[in-house]
C-alpha atoms as a PDB file:
ATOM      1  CA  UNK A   1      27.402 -27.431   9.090  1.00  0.00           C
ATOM      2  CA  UNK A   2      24.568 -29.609   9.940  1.00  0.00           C
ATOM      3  CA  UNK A   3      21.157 -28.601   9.075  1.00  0.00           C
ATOM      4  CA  UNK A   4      19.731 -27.099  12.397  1.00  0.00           C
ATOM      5  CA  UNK A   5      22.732 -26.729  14.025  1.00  0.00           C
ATOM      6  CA  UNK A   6      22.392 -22.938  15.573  1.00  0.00           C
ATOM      7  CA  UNK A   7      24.578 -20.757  14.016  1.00  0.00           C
ATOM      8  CA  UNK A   8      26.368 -18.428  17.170  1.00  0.00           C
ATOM      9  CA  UNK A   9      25.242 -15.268  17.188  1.00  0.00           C
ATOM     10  CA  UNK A  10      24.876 -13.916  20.204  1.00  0.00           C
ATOM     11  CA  UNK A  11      22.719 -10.442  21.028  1.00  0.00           C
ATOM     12  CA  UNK A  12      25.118  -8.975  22.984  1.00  0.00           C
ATOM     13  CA  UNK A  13      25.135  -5.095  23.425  1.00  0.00           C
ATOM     14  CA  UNK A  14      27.696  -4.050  20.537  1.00  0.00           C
ATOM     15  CA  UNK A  15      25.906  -6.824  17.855  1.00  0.00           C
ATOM     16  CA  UNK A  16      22.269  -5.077  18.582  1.00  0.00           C
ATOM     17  CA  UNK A  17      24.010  -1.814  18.746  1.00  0.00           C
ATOM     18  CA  UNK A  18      26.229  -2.629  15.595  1.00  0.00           C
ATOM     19  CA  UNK A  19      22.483  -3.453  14.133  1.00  0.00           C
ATOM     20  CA  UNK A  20      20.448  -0.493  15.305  1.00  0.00           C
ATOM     21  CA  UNK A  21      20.392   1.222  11.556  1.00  0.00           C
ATOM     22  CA  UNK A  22      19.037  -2.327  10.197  1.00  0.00           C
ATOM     23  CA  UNK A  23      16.528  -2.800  12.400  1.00  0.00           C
ATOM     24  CA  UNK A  24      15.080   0.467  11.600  1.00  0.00           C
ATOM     25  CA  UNK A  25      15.508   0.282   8.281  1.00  0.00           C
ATOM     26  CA  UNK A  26      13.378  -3.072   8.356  1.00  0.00           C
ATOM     27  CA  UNK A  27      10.789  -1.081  10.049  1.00  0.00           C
ATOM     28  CA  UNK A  28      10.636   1.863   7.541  1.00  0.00           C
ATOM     29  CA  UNK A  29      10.264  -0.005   4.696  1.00  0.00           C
ATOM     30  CA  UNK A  30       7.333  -2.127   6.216  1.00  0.00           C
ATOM     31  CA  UNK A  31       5.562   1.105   7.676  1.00  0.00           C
ATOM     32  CA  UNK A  32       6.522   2.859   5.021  1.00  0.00           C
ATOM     33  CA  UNK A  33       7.461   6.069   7.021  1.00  0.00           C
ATOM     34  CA  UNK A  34      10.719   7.496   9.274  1.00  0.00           C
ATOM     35  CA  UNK A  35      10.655   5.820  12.765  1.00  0.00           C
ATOM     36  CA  UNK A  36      11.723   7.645  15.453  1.00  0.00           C
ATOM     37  CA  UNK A  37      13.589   5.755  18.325  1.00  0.00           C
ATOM     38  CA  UNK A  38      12.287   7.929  21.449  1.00  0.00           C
ATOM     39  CA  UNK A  39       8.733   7.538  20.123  1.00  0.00           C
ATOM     40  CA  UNK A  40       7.567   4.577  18.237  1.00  0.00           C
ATOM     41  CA  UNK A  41       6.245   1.612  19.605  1.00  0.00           C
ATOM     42  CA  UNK A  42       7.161   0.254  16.095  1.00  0.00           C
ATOM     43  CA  UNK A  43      11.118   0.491  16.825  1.00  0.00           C
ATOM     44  CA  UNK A  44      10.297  -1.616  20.288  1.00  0.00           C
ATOM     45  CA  UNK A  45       8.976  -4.152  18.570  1.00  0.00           C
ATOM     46  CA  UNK A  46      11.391  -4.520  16.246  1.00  0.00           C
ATOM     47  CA  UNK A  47      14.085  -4.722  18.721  1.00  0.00           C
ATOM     48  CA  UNK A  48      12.359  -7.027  20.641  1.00  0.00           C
ATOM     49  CA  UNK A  49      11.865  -8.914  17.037  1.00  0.00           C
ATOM     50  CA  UNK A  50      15.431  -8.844  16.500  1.00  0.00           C
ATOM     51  CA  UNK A  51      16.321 -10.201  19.815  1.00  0.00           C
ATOM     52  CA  UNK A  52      14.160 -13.107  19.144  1.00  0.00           C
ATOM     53  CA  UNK A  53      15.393 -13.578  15.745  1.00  0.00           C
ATOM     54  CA  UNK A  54      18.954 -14.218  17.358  1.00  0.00           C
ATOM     55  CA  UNK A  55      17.678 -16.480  19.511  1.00  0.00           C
ATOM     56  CA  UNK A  56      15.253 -18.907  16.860  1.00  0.00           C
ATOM     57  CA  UNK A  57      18.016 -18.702  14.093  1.00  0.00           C
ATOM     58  CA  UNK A  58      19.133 -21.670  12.602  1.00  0.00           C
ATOM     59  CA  UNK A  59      21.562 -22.236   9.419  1.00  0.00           C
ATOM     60  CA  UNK A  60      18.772 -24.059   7.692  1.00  0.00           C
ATOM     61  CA  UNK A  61      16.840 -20.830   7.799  1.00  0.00           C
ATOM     62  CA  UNK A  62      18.579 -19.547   5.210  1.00  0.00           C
ATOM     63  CA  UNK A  63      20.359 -16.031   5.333  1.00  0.00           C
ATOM     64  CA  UNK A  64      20.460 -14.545   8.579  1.00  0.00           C
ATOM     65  CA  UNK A  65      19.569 -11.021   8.000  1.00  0.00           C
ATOM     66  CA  UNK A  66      16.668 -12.453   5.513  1.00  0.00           C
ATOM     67  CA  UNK A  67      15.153 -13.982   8.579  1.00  0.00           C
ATOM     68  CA  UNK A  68      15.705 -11.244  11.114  1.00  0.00           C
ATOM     69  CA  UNK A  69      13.737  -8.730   8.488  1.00  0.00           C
ATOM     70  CA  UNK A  70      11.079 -11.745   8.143  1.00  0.00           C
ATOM     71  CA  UNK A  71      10.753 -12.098  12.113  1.00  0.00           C
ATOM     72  CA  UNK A  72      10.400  -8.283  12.439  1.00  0.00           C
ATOM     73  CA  UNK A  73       7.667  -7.890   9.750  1.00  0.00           C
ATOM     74  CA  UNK A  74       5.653 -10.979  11.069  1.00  0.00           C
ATOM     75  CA  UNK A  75       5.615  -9.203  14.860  1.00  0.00           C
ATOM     76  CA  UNK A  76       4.579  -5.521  13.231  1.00  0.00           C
ATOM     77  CA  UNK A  77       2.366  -7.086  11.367  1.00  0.00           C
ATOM     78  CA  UNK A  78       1.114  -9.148  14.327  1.00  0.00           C
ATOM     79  CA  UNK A  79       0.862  -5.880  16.372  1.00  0.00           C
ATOM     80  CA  UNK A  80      -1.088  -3.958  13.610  1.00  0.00           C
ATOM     81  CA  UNK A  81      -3.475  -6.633  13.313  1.00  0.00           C
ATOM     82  CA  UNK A  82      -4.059  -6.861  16.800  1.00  0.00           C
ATOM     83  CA  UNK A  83      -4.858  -2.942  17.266  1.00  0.00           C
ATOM     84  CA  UNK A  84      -6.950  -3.663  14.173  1.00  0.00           C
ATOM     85  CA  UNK A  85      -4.555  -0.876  11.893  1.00  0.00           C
ATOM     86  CA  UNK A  86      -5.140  -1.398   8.461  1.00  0.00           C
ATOM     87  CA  UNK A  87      -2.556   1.463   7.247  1.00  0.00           C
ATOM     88  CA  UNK A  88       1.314   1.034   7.514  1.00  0.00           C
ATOM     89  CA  UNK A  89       1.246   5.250   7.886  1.00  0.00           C
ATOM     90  CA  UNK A  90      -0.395   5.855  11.233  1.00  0.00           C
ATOM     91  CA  UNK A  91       1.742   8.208  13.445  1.00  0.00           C
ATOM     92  CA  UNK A  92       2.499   7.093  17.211  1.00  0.00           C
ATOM     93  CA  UNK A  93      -0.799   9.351  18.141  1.00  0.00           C
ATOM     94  CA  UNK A  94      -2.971   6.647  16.984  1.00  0.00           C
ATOM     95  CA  UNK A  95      -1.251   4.200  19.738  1.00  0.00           C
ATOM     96  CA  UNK A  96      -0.304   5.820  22.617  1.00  0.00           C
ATOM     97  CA  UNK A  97      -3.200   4.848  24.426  1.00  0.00           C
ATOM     98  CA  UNK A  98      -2.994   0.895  23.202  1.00  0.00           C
ATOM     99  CA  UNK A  99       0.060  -1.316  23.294  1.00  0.00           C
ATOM    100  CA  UNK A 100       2.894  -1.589  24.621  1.00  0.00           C
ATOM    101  CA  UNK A 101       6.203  -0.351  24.301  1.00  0.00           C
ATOM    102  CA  UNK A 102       9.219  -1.595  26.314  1.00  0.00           C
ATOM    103  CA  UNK A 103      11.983  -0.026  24.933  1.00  0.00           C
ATOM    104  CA  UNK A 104      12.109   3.539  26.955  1.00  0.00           C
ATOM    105  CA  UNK A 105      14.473   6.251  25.901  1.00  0.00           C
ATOM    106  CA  UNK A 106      16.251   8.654  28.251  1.00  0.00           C
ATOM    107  CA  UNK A 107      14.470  12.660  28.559  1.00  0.00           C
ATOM    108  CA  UNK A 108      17.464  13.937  28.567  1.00  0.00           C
ATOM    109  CA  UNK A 109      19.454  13.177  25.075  1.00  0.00           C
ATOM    110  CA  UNK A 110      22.807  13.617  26.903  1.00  0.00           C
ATOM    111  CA  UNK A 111      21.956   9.939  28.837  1.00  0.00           C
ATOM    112  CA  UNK A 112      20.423   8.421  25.460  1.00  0.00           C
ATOM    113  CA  UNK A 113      23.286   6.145  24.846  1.00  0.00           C
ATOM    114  CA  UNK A 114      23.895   4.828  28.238  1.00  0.00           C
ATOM    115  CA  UNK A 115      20.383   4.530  28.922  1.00  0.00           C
ATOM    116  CA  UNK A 116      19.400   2.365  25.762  1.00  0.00           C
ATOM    117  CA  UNK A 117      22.254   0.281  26.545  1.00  0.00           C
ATOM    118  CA  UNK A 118      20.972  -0.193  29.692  1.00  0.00           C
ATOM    119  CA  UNK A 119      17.742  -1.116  28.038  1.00  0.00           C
ATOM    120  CA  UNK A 120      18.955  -3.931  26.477  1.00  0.00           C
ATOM    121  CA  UNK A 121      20.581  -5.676  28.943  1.00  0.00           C
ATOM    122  CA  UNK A 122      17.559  -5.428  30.954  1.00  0.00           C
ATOM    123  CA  UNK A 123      15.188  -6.538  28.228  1.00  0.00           C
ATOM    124  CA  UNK A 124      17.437  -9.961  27.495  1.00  0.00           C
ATOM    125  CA  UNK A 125      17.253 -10.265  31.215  1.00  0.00           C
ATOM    126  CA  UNK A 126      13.674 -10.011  31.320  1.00  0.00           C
ATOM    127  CA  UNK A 127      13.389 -12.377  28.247  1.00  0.00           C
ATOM    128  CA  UNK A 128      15.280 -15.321  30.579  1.00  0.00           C
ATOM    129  CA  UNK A 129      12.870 -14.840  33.091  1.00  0.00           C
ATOM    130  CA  UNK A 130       9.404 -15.080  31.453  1.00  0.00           C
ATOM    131  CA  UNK A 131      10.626 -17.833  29.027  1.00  0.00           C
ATOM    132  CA  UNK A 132      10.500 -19.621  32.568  1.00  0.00           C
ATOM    133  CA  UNK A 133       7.297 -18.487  33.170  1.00  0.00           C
ATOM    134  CA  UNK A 134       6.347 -20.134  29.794  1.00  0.00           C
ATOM    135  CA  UNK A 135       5.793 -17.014  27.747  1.00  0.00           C
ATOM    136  CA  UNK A 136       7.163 -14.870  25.159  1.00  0.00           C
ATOM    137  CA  UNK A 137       7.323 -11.334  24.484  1.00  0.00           C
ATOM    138  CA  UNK A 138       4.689 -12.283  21.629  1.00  0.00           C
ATOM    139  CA  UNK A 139       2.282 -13.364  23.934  1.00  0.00           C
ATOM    140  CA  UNK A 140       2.920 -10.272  26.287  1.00  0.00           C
ATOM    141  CA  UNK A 141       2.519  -7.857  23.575  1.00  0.00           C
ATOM    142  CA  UNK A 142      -0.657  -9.547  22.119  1.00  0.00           C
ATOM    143  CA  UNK A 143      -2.138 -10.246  25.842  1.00  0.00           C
ATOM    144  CA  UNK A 144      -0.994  -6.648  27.584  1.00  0.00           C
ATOM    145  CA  UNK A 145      -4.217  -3.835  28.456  1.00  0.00           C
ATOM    146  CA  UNK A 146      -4.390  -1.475  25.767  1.00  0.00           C
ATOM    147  CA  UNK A 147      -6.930   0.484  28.224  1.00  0.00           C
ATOM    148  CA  UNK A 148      -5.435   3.040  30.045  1.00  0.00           C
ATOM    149  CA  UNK A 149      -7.639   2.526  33.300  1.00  0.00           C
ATOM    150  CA  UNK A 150      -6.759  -1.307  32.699  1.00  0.00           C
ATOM    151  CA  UNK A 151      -3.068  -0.944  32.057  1.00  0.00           C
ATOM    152  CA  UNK A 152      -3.354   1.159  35.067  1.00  0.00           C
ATOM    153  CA  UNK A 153      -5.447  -1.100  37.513  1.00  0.00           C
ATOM    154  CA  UNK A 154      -3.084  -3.842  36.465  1.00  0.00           C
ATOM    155  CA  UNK A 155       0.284  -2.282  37.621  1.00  0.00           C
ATOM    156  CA  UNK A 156      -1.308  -0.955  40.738  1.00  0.00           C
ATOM    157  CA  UNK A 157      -2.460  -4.946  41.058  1.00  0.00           C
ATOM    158  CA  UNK A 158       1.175  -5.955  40.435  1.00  0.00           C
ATOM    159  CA  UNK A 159       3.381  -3.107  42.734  1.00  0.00           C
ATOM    160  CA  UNK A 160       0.916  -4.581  45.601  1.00  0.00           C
ATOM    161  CA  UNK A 161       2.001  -7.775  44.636  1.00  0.00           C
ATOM    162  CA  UNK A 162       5.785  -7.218  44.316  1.00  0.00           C
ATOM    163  CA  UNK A 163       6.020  -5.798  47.758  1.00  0.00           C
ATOM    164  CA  UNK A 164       4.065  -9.135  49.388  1.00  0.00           C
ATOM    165  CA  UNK A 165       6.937 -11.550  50.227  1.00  0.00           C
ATOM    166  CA  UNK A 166       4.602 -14.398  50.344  1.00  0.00           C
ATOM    167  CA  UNK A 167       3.391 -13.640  46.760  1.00  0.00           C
ATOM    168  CA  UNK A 168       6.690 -13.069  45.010  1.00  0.00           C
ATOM    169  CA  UNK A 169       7.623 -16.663  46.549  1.00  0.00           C
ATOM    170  CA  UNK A 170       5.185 -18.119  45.436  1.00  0.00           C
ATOM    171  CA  UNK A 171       5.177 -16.520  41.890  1.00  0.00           C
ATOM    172  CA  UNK A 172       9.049 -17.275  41.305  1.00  0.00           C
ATOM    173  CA  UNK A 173       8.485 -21.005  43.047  1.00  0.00           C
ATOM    174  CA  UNK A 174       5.490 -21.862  41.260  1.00  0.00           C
ATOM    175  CA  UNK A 175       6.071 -20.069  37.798  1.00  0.00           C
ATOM    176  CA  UNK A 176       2.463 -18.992  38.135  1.00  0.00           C
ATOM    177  CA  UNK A 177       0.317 -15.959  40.260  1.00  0.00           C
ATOM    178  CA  UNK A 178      -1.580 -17.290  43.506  1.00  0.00           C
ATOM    179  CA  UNK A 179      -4.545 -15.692  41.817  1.00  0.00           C
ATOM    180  CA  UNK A 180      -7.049 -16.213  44.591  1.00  0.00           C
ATOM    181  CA  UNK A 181      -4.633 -15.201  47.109  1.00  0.00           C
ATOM    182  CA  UNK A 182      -4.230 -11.448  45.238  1.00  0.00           C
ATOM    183  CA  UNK A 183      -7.807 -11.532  44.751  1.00  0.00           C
ATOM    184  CA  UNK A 184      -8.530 -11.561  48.119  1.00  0.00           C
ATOM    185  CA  UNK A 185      -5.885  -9.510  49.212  1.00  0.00           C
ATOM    186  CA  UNK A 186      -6.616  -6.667  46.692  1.00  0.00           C
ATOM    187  CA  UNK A 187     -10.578  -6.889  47.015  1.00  0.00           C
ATOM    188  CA  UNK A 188     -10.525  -7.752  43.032  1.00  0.00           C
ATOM    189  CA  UNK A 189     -11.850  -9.931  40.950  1.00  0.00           C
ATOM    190  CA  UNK A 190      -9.949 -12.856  39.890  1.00  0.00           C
ATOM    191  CA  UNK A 191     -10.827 -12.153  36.407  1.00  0.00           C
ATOM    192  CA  UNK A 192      -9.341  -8.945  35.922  1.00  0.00           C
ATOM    193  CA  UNK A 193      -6.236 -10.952  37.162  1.00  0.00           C
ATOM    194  CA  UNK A 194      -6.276 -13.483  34.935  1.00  0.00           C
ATOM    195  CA  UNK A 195      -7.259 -11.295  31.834  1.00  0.00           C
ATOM    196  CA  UNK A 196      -3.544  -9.671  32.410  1.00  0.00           C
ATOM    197  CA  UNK A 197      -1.729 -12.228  33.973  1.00  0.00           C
ATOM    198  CA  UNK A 198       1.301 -12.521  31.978  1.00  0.00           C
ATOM    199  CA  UNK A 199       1.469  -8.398  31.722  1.00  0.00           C
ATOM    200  CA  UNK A 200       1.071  -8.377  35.663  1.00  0.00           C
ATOM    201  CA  UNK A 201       4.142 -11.516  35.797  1.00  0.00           C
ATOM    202  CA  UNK A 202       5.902  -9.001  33.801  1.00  0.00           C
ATOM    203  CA  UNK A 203       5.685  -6.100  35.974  1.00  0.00           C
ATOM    204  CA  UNK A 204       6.134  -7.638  38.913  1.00  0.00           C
ATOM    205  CA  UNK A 205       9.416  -9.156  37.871  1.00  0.00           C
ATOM    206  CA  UNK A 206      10.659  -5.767  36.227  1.00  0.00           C
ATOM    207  CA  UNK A 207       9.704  -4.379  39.662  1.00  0.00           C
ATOM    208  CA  UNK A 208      10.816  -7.173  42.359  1.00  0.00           C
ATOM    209  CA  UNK A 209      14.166  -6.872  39.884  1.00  0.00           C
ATOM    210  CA  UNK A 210      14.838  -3.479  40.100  1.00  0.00           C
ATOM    211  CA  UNK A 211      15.010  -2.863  36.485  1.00  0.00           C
ATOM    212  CA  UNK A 212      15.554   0.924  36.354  1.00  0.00           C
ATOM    213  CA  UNK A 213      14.723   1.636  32.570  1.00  0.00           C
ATOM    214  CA  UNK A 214      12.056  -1.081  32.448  1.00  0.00           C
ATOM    215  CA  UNK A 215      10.651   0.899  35.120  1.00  0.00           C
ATOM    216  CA  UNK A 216       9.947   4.039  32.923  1.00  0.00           C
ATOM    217  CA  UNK A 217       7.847   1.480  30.699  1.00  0.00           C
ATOM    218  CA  UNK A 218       5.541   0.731  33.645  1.00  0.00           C
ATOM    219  CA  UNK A 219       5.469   4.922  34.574  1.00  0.00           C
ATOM    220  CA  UNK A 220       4.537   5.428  30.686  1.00  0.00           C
ATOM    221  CA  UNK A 221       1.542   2.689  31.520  1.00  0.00           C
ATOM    222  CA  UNK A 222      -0.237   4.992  34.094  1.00  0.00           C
END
């Protein structure tokens, strides 16, 4: 094979759900402690890590599940920094009122499978669409309000937004928010837009999409 020719793999349902157990594994033995899947923000960053670790490989990376565990520990790590978490040990508690976590879980355990199947399909979804808007998740996780009152003015800022016609035009036209337009609008300042823009895109996609289980993510955020 040529060097940089992309090896297919494809994250399709069964391959993430085939890969669950590895991605969690990864995670444990960077945090050093069990991860639970309905709670941790850890496990949604690692399967949003291994999601973009299908997508970026390449044969001349080397071993495939080498890099996955490599692109996993470089976006916990990124997120730890970023909350400014110098232990590997600290329990959900210590985040629930920072980050982000898009990966929601079902209440009722009965709907867990469907649901975080669901989940998936809606996150790669999601992916497609902000890559056009120029962004990552990276960038959404590093850039999102880890304030609850600014998480919270932020959604409110983008379910306006998603039910103006002229807006959502312009945002899925342009690739970009008609900032001064909102700020008008929504008698706010255009810096608190632009401080969460790309968490705001987000939403307002999830929302204008109809992305059921994403949905729970932006409840969660109030």
């Amino acid at each position: 094979m040529e060097e940089g020719k992309t090896i297919k793999v494809e994250a399709t349902e069964e391959f993430i759900e085939e890969h669950i157990p590895f991605i969690i594994s990864c995670i444990s033995k960077f945090t050093g402690r069990y991860v639970s899947i309905e709670n941790d923000d850890e496990y949604s960053i690692g399967m949003i890590a291994f999601v973009e670790a299908i997508e970026k490989y390449k044969e001349k990376r080397g071993d495939f599940y080498a890099f996955v565990r490599l692109v996993i520990e470089s976006r916990l790590k990124n997120f730890f920094e970023k909350e400014n978490k110098n232990s590997k040990n600290k329990s959900i508690e210590d985040y629930k009122e920072k980050g982000i976590d898009i990966l929601e879980t079902a209440d009722n355990n009965e709907d867990f499978d469907l649901n975080r199947e669901i989940t998936i399909d809606e996150i790669k979804k999601l992916k497609d669409e902000i890559d056009e808007f120029g962004f990552g998740f990276e960038e959404l996780v590093n850039e999102a309000p880890k304030h609850k009152d600014t998480r919270k003015k932020a959604i409110d800022i983008s379910e306006k937004s998603s039910r103006e016609k002229d807006i959502t035009d312009f945002m899925f036209m342009k690739k970009r928010l008609p900032i001064k337009n909102m700020s008008d609008r929504f008698d706010v300042s255009e810096k608190v837009i632009r401080k969460s823009k790309l968490f705001i895109i987000t939403v307002i996609i999830i929302l204008f999409r109809g992305y059921r289980n994403l949905k729970l993510w932006i409840k969660k955020g109030r």
